[in-house]
Protein backbone atom coordinates (compact mmCIF):
# COMPACT_ATOMS: atom_id res chain seq x y z
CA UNK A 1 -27.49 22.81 -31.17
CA UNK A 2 -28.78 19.80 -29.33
CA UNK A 3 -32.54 18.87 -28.98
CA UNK A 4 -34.05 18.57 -25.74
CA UNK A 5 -34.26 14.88 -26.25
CA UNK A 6 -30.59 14.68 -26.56
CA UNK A 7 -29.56 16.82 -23.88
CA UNK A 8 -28.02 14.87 -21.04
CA UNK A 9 -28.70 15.57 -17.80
CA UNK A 10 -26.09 15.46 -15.19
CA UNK A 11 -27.84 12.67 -13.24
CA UNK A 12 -27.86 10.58 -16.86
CA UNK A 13 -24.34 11.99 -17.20
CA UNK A 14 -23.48 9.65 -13.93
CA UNK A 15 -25.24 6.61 -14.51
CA UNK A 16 -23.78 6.65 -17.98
CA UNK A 17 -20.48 6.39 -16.54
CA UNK A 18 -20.73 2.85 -15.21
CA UNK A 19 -20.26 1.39 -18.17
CA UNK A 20 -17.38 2.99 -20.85
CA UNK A 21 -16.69 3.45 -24.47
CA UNK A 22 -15.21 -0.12 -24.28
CA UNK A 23 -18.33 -1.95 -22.52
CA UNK A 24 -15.99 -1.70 -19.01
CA UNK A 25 -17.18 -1.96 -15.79
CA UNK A 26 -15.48 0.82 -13.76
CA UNK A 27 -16.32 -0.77 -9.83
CA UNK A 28 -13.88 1.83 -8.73
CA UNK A 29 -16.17 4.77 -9.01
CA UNK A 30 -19.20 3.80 -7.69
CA UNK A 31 -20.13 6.94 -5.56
CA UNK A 32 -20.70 8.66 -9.30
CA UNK A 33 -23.94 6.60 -9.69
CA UNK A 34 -24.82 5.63 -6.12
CA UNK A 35 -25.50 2.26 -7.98
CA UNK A 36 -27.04 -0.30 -5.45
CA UNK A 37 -26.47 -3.26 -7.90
CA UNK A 38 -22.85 -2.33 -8.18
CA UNK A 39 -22.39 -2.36 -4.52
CA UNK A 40 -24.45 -5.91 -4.08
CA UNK A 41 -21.94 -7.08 -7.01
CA UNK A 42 -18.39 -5.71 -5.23
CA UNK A 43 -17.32 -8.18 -2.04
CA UNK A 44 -16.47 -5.74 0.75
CA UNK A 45 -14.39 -6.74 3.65
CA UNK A 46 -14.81 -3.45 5.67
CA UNK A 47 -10.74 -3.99 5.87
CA UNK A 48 -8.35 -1.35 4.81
CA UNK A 49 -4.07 -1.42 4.53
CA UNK A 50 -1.40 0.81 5.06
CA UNK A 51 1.95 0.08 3.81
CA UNK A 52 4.82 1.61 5.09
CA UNK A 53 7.38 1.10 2.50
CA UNK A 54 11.30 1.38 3.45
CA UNK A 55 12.59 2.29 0.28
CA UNK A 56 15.95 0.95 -0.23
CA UNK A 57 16.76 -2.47 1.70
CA UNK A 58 16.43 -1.63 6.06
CA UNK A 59 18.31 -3.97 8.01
CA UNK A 60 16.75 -6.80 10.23
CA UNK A 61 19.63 -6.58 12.18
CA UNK A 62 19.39 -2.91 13.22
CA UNK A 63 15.67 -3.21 14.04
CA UNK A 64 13.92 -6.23 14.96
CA UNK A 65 16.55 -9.37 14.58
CA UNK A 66 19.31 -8.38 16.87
CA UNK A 67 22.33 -9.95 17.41
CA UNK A 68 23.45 -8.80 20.82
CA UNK A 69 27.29 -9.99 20.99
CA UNK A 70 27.62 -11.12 17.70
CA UNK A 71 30.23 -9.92 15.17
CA UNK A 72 26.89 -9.03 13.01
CA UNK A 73 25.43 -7.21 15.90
CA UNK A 74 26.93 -3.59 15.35
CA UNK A 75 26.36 -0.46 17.10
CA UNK A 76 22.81 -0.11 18.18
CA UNK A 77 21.66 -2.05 21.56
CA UNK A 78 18.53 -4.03 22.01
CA UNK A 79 15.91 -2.68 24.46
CA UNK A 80 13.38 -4.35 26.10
CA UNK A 81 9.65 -4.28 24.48
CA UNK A 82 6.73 -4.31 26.48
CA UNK A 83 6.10 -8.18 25.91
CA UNK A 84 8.53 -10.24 27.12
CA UNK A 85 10.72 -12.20 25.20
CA UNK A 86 10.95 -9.85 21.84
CA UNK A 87 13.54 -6.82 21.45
CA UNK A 88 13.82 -4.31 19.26
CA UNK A 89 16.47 -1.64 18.57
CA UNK A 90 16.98 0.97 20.93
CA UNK A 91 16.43 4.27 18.43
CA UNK A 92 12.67 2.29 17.66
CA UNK A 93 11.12 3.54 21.53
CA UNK A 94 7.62 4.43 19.98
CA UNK A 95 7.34 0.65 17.99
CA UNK A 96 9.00 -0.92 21.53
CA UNK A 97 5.44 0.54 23.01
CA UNK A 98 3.26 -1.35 20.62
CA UNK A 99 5.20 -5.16 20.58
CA UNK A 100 2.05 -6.38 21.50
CA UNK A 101 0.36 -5.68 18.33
CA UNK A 102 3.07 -6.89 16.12
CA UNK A 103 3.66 -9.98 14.32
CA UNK A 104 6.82 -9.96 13.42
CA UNK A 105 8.27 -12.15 10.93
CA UNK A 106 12.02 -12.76 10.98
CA UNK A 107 12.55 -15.39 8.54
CA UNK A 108 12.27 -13.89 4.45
CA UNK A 109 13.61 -15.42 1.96
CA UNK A 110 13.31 -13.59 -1.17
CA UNK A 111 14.53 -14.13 -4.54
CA UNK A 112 16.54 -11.21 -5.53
CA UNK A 113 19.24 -8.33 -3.51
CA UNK A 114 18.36 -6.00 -6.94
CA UNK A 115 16.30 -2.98 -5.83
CA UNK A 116 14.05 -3.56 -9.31
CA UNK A 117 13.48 -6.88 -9.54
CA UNK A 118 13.15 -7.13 -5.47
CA UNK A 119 10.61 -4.13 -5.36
CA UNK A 120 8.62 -5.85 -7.96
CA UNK A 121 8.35 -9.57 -6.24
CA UNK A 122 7.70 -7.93 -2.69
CA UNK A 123 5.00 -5.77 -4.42
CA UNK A 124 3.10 -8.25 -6.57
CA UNK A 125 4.31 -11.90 -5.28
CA UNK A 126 5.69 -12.34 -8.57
CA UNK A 127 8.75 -12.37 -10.93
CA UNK A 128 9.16 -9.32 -12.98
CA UNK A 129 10.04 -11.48 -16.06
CA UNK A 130 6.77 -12.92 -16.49
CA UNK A 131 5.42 -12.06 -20.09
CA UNK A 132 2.46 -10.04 -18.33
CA UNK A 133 2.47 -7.17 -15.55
CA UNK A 134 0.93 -8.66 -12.37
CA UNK A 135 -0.85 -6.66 -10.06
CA UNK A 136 0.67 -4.79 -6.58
CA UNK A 137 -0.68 -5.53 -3.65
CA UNK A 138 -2.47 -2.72 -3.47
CA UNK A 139 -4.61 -2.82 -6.63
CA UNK A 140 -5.70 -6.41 -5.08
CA UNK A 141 -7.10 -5.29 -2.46
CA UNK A 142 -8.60 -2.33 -4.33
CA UNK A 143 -10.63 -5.02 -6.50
CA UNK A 144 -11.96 -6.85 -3.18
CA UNK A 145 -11.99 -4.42 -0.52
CA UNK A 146 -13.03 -0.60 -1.71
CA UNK A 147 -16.82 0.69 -0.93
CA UNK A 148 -17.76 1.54 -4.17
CA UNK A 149 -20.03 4.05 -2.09
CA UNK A 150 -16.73 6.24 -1.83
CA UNK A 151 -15.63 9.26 -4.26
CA UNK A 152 -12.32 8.82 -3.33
CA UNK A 153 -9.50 6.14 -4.91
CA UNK A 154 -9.23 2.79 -3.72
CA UNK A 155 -5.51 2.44 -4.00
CA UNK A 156 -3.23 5.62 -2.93
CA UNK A 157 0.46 5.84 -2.67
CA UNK A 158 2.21 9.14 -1.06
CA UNK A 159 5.70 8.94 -2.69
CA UNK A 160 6.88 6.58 -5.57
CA UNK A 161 10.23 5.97 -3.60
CA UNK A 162 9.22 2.41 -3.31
CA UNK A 163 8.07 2.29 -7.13
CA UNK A 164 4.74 2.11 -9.23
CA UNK A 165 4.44 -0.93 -10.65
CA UNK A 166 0.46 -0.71 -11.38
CA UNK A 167 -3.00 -2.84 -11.64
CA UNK A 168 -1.71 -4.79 -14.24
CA UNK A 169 -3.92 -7.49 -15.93
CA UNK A 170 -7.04 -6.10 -13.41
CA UNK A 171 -7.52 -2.84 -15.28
CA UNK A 172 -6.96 1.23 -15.15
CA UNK A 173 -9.67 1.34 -12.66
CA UNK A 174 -7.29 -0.10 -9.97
CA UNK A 175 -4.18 1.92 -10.87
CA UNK A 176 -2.59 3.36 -7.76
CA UNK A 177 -3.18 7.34 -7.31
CA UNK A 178 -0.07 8.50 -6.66
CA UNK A 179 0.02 11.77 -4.07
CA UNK A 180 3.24 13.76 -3.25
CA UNK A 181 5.71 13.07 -0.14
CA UNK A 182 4.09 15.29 1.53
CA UNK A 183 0.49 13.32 0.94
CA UNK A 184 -0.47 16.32 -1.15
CA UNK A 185 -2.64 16.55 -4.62
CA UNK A 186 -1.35 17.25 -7.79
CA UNK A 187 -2.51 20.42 -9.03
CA UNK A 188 -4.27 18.86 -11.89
CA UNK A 189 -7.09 17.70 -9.15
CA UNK A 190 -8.54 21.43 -8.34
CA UNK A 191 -10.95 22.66 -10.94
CA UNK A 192 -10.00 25.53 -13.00
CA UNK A 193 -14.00 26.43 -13.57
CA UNK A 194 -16.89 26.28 -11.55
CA UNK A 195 -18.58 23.26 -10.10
CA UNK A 196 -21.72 23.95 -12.72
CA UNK A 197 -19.54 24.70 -15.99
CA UNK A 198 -17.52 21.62 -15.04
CA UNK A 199 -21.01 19.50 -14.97
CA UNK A 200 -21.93 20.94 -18.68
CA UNK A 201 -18.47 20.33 -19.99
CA UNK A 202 -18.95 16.70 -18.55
CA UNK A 203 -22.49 16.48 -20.18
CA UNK A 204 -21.22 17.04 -23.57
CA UNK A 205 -18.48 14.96 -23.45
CA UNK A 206 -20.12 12.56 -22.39
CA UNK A 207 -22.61 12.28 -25.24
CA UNK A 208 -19.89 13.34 -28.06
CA UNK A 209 -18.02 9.74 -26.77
CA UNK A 210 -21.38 7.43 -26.60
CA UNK A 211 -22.09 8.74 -30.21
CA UNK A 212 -18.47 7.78 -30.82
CA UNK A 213 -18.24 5.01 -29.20
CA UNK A 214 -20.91 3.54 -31.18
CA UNK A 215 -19.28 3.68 -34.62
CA UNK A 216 -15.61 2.84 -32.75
CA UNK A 217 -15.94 1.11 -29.28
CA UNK A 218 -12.15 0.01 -28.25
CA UNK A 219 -10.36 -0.78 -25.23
CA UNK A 220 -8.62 2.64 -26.00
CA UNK A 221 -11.36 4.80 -24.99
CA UNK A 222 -12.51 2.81 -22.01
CA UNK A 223 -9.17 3.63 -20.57
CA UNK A 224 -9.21 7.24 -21.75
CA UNK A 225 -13.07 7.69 -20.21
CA UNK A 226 -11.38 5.81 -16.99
CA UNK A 227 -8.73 8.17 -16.74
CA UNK A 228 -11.21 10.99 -16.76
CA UNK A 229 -13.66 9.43 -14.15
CA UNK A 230 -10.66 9.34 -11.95
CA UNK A 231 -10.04 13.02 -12.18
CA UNK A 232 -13.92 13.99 -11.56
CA UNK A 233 -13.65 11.91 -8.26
CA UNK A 234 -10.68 13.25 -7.18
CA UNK A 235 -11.98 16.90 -7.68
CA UNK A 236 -15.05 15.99 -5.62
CA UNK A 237 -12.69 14.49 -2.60
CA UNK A 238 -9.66 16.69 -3.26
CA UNK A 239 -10.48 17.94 0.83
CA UNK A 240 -9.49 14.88 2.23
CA UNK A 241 -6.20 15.04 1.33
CA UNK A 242 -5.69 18.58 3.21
CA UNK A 243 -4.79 17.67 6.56
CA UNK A 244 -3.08 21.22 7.39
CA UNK A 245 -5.46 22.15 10.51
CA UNK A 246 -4.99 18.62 11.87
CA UNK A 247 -1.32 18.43 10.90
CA UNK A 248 -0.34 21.45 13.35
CA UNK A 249 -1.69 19.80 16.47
CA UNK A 250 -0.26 16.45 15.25
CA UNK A 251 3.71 17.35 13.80
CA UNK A 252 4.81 17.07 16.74
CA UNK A 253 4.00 13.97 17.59
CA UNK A 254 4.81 12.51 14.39
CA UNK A 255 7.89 14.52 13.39
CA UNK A 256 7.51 17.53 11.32
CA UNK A 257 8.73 16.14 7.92
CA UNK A 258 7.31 14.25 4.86
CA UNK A 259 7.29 10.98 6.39
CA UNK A 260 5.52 11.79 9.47
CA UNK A 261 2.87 13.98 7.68
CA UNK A 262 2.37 11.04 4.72
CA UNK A 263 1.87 8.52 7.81
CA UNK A 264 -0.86 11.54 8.93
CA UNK A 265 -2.38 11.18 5.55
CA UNK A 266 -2.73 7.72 5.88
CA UNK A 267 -4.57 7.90 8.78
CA UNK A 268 -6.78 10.30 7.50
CA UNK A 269 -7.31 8.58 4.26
CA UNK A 270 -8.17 5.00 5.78
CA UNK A 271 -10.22 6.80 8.20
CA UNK A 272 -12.48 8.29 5.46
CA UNK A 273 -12.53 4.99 3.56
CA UNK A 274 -9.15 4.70 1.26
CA UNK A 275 -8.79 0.73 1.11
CA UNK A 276 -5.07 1.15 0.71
CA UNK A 277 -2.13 3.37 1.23
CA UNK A 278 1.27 2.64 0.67
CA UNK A 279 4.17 5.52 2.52
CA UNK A 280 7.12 5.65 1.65
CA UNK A 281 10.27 6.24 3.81
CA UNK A 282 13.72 6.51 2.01
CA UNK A 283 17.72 6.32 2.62
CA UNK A 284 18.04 3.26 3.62
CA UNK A 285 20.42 1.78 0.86
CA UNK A 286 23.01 2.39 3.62
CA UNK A 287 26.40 0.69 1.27
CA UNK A 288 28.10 3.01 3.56
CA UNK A 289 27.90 4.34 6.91
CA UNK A 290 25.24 2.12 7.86
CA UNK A 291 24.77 3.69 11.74
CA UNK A 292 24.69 7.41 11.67
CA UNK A 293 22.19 6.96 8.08
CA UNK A 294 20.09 4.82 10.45
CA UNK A 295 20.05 6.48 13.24
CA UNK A 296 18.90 9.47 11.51
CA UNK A 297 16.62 7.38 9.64
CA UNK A 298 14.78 5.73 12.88
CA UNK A 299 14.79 9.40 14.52
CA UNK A 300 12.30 10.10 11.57
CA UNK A 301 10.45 7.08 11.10
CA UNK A 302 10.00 5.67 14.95
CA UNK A 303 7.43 8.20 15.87
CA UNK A 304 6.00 8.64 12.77
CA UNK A 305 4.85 4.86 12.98
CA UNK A 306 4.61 5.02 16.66
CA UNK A 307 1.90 8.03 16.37
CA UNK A 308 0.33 6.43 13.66
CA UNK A 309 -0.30 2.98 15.74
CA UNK A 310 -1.40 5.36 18.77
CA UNK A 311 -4.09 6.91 16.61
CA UNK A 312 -5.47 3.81 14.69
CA UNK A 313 -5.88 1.99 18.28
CA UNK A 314 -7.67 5.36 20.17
CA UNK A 315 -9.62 5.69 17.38
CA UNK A 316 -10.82 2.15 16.78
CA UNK A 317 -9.58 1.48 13.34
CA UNK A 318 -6.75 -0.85 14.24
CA UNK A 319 -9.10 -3.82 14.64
CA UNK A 320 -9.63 -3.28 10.67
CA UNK A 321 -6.59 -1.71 9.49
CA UNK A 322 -3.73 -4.09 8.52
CA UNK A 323 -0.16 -2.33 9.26
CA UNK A 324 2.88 -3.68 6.69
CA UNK A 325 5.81 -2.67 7.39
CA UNK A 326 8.43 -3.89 4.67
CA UNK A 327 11.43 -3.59 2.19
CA UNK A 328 12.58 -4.81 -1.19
CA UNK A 329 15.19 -6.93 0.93
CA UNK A 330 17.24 -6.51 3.94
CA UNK A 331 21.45 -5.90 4.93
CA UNK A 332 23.47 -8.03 4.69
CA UNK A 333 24.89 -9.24 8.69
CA UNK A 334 28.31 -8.71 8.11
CA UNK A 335 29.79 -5.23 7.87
CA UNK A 336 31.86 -4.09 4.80
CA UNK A 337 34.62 -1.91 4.88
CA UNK A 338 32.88 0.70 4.40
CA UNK A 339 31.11 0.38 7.65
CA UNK A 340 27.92 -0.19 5.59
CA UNK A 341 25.64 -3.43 4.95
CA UNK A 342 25.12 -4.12 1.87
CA UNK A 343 21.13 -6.18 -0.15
CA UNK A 344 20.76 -9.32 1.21
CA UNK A 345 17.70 -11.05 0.69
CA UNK A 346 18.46 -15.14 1.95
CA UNK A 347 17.01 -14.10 5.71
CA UNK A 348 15.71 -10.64 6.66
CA UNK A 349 12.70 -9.08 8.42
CA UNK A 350 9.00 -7.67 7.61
CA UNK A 351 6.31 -6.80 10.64
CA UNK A 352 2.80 -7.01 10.64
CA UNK A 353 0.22 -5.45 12.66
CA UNK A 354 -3.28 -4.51 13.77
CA UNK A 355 -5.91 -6.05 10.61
CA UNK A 356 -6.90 -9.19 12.84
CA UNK A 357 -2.86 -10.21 12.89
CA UNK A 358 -1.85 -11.75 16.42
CA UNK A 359 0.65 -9.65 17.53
CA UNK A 360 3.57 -10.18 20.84
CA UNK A 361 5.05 -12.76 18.66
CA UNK A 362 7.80 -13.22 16.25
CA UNK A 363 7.26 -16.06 13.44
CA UNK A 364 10.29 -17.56 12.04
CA UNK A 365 14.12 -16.91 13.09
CA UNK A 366 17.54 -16.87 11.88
CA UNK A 367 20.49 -18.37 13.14
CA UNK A 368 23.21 -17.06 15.73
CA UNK A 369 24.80 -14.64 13.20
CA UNK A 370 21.84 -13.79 10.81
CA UNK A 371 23.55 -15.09 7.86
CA UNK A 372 20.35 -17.90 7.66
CA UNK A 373 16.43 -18.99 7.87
CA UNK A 374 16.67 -21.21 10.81
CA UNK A 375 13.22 -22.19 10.74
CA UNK A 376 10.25 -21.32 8.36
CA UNK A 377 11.11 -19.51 5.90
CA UNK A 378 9.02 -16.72 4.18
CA UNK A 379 9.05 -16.57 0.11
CA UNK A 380 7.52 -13.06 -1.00
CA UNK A 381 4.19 -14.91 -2.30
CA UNK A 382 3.88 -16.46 0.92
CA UNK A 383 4.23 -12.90 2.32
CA UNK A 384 1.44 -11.37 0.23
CA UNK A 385 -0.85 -14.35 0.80
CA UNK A 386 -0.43 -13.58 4.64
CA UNK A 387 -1.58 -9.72 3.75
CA UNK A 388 -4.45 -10.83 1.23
CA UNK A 389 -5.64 -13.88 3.68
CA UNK A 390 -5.97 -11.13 6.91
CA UNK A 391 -7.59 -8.87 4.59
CA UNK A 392 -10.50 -11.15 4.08
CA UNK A 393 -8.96 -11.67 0.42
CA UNK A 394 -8.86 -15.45 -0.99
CA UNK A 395 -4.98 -15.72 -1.93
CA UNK A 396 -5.61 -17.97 -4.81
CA UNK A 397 -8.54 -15.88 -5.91
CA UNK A 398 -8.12 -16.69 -10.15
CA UNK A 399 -8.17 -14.11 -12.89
CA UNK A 400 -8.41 -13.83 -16.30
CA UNK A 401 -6.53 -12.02 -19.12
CA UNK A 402 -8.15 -13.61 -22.20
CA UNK A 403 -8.90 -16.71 -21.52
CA UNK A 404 -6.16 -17.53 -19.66
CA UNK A 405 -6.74 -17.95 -15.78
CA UNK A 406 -3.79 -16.13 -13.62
CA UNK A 407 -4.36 -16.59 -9.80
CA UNK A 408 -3.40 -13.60 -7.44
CA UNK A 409 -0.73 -15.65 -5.51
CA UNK A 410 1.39 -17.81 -7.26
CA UNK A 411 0.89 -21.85 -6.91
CA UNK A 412 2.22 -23.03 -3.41
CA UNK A 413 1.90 -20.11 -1.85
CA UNK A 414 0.72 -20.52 2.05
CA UNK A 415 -0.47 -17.69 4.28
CA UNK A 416 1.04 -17.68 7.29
CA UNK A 417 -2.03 -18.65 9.59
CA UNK A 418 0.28 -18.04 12.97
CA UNK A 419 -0.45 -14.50 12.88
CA UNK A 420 -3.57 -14.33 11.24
CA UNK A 421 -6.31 -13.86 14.08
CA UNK A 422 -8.59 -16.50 12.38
């Protein structure tokens, strides 16, 4: 039996959390303590992300690099956008609407046409071979843009089509949540005992690791104590991620299948304070039968992406939410045998929108047949220190792992201030 004077009380319980077994900060759960030192200490941007993730290689050709009359060009037409000047494929009608709030850039040129390896160096700016994990996009901008006011996670991903490849050398507290297709919870997240039981268990535990941790602190247990955090949050915030009511007045608008309801999700996540969410849309490693995949491919993602642009602007979050939509690499511009396109990363397409980006305008272009970067070309760092730069993030903001300093873009990296509103 414990003494009064070694009882811990569930507001103690909190505060006690800040700091674990291992002496570790953990920013990411700030709501837990209300701390107002922690949030003076964490640089918030007020800027959130949402990543819409084309899992397998989409073509640039097919959606917004057409080649009208061109061997490369295929079987989908171009259709007018509403700004003049900049087309887009004729099974994308919802995006054609918003042209005017998308920067488009049509000139990548990435390292690799391996799904891995390519997933990796769009995610983290990187090469996978280094001899340490670097950190995904999204884990960056968990560091410098949650509110550490918020019980939910910083970092979310619905799906792991497009891959998990972690916080790396910034720590468990940045790891990406990872959510269903569908947007929806593990079970793990809903309590199996009642909110007050669940506070006691927590109290005890709490002071059984502080009296362990004093004989045996360790990184070990700073991760274990971080991975339990996690799941208290999530059990406190677990509503947010229900979007049933909503989703019945909204599936029609966005199509009534995972992709459409994770883009929902999204919405409702950055709109309650999620700093960034990554969706992911897949079936496009389209080796064969490139047109029919794709065509049922756009008829699922055009109004999921539309809707999701229509909601953001009504409801006034555009201005702050940065849109990405991207790929591990693009087709190739000829067309096999197979009437497929196979990876091609040496010129290919990503779009940007909303977040402060300037959007009517395309930056970059290839030549006649796609086959080329006619003019500035895009390397995948330079890509991520375009997202980091609009998200109030300093790309060449330095890290250390030891004592060794490891800067979140790699050296020569340039945003791309064209489309950055600033």
């Amino acid at each position: 039996m414990f003494h009064n004077a070694e009882h811990v009380s569930r507001r103690s319980l909190l505060k006690g959390l800040l700091t674990t077994a291992g002496g570790m900060a953990v920013a990411n759960w700030g709501a837990l303590t209300h701390s107002q030192s922690l949030a003076q200490e964490v640089r918030r941007s007020g800027k959130r992300c949402i990543m819409l993730y084309m899992a397998g290689g989409v073509s640039q050709i097919d959606t917004f690099d057409m080649k009208p009359g061109r061997p490369t060009a295929g079987e989908f037409r171009p259709v007018q956008t509403n700004v003049n000047g900049i087309q887009v494929c004729e099974y994308l009608p919802n995006i054609a609407r918003h042209a005017d709030k998308l920067g488009i850039i049509r000139s990548m040129r990435t390292r690799t046409p391996d799904h891995g390896p390519g997933g990796y160096y769009m995610h983290t700016g990187y090469h996978p071979g280094e001899r340490f994990p670097h950190p995904e996009v999204g884990a960056m901008i968990a560091k410098y843009c949650e509110n550490p006011e918020s019980d939910l996670p910083s970092f979310v991903k619905i799906g792991s089509q497009s891959g998990v490849y972690g916080a790396g050398y910034l720590g468990p507290q940045f790891e990406p949540f990872v959510v269903g297709e569908d947007g929806r919870v593990p079970n793990f997240v809903n309590p199996s005992v009642s909110a007050e039981i669940q506070d006691r268990r927590g109290e005890l535990l709490n002071f059984m690791e502080q009296r362990f941790a004093e004989q045996r602190s360790g990184e070990p247990f700073a991760a274990h104590r971080t991975a339990e955090l996690r799941t208290l949050r999530l059990m406190r915030a677990r509503q947010v991620f229900n979007v049933s009511a909503e989703w019945e007045r909204a599936k029609e608008r966005y199509g009534d299948n995972r992709f459409g309801r994770g883009c929902f999700t999204a919405l409702k996540l950055v709109e309650a304070g999620v700093s960034f969410v990554e969706v992911a849309h897949g079936n496009y490693d389209t080796h064969n039968d490139n047109f029919p995949w794709n065509k049922a491919n756009f008829a699922l993602m055009d109004p999921a992406w539309g809707s999701l642009m229509d909601d953001l602007t009504q409801r006034g979050l555009l201005q702050d939410t940065l849109v990405v939509w991207t790929s591990e690499f693009g087709r190739t511009p000829a067309i096999n045998v197979r009437a497929g396109r196979d990876h091609y990363g040496r010129a290919w397409t990503v779009v940007l929108a909303g977040g402060g980006i300037r959007g009517g305008q395309h930056y970059g272009s290839t030549d006649r047949d796609g086959f080329e970067v006619a003019e500035n070309p895009v390397n995948e760092s330079d890509y991520c220190a375009t997202i980091y730069r609009a998200m109030g993030v300093n790309p060449r903001a330095r890290h250390y792992l030891g004592s060794r300093p490891i800067w979140a873009t790699a050296e020569g990296s340039r945003p791309i201030q064209q489309l950055i509103g600033r």
